[in-house]
C-alpha atoms as a PDB file:
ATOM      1  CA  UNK A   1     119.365  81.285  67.308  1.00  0.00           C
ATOM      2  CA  UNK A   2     117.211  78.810  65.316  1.00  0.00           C
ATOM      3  CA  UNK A   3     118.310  75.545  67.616  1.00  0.00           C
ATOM      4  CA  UNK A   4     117.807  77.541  70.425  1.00  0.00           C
ATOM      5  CA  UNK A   5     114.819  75.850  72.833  1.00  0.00           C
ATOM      6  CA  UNK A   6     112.426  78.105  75.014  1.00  0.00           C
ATOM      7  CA  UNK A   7     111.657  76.476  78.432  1.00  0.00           C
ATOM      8  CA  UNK A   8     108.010  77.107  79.094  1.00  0.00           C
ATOM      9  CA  UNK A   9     106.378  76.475  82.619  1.00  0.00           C
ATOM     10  CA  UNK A  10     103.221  74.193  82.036  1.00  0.00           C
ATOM     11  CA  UNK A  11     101.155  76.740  84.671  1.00  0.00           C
ATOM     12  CA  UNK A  12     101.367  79.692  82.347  1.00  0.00           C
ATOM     13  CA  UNK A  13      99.971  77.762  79.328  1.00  0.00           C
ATOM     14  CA  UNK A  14      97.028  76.796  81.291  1.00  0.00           C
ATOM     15  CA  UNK A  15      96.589  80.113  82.190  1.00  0.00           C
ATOM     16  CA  UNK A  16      96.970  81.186  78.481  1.00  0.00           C
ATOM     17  CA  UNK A  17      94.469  78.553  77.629  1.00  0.00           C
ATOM     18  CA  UNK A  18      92.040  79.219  79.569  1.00  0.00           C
ATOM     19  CA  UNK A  19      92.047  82.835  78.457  1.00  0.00           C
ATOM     20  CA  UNK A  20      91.490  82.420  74.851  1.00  0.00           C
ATOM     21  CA  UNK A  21      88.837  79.563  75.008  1.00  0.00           C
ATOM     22  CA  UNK A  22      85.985  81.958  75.768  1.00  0.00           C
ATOM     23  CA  UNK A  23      87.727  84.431  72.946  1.00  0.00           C
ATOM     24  CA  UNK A  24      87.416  81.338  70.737  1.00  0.00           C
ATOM     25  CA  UNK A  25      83.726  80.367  71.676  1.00  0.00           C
ATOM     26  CA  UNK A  26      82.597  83.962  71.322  1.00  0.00           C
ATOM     27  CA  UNK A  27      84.067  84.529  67.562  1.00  0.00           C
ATOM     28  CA  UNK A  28      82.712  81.378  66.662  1.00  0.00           C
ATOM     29  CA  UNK A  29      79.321  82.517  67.472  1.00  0.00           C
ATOM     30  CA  UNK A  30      79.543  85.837  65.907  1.00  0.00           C
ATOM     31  CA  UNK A  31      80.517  84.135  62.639  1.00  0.00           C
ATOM     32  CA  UNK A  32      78.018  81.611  63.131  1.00  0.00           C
ATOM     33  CA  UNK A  33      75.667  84.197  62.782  1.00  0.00           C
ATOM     34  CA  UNK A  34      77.521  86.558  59.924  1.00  0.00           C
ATOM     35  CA  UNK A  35      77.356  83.135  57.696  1.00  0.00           C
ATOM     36  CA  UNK A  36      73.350  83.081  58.742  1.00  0.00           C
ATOM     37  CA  UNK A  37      72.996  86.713  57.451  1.00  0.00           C
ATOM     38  CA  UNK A  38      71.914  87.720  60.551  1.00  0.00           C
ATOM     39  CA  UNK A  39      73.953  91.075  60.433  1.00  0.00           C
ATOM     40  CA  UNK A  40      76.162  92.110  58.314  1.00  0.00           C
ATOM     41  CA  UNK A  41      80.287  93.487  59.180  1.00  0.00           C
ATOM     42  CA  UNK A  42      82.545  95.498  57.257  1.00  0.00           C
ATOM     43  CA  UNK A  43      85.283  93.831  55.678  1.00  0.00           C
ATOM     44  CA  UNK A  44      88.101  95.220  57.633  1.00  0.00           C
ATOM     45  CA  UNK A  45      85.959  93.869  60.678  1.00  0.00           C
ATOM     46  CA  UNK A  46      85.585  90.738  59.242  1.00  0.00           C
ATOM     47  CA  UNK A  47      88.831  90.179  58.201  1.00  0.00           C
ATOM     48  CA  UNK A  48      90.394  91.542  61.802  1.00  0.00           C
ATOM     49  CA  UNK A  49      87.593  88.982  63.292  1.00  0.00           C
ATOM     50  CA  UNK A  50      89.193  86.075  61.249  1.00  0.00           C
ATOM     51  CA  UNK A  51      92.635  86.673  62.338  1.00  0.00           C
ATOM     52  CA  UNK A  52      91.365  86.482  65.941  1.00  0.00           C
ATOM     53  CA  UNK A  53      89.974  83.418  65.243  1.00  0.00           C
ATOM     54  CA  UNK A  54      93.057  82.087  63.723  1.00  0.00           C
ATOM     55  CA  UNK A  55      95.395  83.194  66.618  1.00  0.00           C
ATOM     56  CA  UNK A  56      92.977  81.713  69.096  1.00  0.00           C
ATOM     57  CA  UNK A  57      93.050  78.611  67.508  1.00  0.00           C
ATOM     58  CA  UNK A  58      96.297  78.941  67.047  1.00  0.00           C
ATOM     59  CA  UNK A  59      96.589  79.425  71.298  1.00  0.00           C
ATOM     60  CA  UNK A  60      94.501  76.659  71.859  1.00  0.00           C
ATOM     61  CA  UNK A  61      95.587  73.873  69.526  1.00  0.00           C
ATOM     62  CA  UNK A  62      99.176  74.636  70.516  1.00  0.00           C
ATOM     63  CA  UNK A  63      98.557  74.561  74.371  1.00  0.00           C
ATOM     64  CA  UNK A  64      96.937  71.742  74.751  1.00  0.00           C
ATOM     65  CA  UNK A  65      99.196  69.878  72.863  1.00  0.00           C
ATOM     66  CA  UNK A  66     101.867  70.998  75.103  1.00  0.00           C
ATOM     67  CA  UNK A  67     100.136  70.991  78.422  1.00  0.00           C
ATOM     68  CA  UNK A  68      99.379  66.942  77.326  1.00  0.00           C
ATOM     69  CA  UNK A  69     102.952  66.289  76.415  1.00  0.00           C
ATOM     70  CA  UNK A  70     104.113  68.035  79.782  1.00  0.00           C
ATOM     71  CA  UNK A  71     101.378  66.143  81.654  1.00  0.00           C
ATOM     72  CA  UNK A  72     102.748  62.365  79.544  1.00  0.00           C
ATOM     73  CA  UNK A  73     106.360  63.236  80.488  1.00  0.00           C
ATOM     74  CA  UNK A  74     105.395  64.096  83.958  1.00  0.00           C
ATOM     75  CA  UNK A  75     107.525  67.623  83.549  1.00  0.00           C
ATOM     76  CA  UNK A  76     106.174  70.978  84.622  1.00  0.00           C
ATOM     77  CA  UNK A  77     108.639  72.500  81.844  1.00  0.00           C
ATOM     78  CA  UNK A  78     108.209  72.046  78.375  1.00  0.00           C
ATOM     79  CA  UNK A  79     111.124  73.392  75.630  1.00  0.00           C
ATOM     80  CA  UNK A  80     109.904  74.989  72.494  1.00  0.00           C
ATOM     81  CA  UNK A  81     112.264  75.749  69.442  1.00  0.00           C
ATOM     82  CA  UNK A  82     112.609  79.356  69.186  1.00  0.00           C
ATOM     83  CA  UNK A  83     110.467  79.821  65.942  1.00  0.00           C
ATOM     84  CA  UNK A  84     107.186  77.484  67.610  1.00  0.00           C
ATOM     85  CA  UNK A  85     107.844  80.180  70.977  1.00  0.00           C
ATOM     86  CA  UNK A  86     107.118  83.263  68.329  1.00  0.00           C
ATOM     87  CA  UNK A  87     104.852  82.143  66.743  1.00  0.00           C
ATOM     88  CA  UNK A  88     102.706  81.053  70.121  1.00  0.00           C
ATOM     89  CA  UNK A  89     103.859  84.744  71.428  1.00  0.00           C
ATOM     90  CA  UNK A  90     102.564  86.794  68.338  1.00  0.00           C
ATOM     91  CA  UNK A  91      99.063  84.886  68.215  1.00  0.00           C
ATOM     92  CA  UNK A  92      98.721  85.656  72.062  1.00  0.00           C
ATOM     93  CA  UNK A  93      99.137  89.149  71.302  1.00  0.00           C
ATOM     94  CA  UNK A  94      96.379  89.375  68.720  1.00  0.00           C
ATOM     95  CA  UNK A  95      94.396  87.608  70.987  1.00  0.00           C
ATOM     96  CA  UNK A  96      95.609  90.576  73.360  1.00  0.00           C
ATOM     97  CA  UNK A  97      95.399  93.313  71.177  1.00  0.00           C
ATOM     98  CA  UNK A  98      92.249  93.120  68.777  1.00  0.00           C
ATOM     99  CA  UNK A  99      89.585  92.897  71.348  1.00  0.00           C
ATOM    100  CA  UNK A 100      90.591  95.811  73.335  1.00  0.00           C
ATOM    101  CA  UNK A 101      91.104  97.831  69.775  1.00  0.00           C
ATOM    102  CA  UNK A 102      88.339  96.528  67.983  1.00  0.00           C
ATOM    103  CA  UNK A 103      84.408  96.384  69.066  1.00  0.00           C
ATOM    104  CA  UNK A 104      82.312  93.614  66.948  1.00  0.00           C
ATOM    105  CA  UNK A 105      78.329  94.166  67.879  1.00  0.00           C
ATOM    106  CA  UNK A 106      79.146  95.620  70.954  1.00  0.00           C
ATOM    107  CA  UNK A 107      80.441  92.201  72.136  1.00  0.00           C
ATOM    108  CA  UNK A 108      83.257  92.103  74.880  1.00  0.00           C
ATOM    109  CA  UNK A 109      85.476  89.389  74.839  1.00  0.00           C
ATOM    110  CA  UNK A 110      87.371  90.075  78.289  1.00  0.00           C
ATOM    111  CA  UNK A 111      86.005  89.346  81.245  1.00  0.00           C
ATOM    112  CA  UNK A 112      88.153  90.008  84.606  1.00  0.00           C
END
């Protein structure tokens, strides 16, 4: 199952994209401010914050780079080996699951 490809529709990874981008602005700015000492966080909050981070940019790095090679190739399908199509899964859960488990300064992260 390792060779195995994953065709992805371009549409969904926009969709994905533009999801986490405000995710990724907002943790920014609450570390921003946890590095200027303007509050402090637990470190099980911190540390759940950073992996947020990480999957975000994780989500966004990794769509864009294949919404640009779909948009190059002039293909609304892009195919992802099988490990790449985890990986991009599993960080779009965290992105999923930590905001609506965790609460950092009362911040919400989803908007509808």
């Amino acid at each position: 199952m390792d060779n195995k490809e994953v065709p992805v529709k371009v549409a969904p990874l926009m969709i994905i994209k533009q999801a986490a981008m405000p995710i990724l602005f907002k943790v920014d700015s609450i570390l921003r401010d946890l590095y200027h000492s303007k509050y402090v966080m637990s470190d099980e909050d911190y540390l759940d914050l950073l992996e947020l981070r990480s999957a975000t940019q994780i989500v966004s790095v990794k769509t864009t780079d294949l919404i640009e090679q779909a948009k190059e190739a002039g293909v609304d399908t892009v195919h992802l080996p099988f490990e790449e199509f985890k990986m991009l899964l599993a960080s779009s859960r965290v992105i999923e699951a930590i905001p609506k488990t965790k609460n950092f300064r009362n911040i919400v992260f989803w908007s509808h």
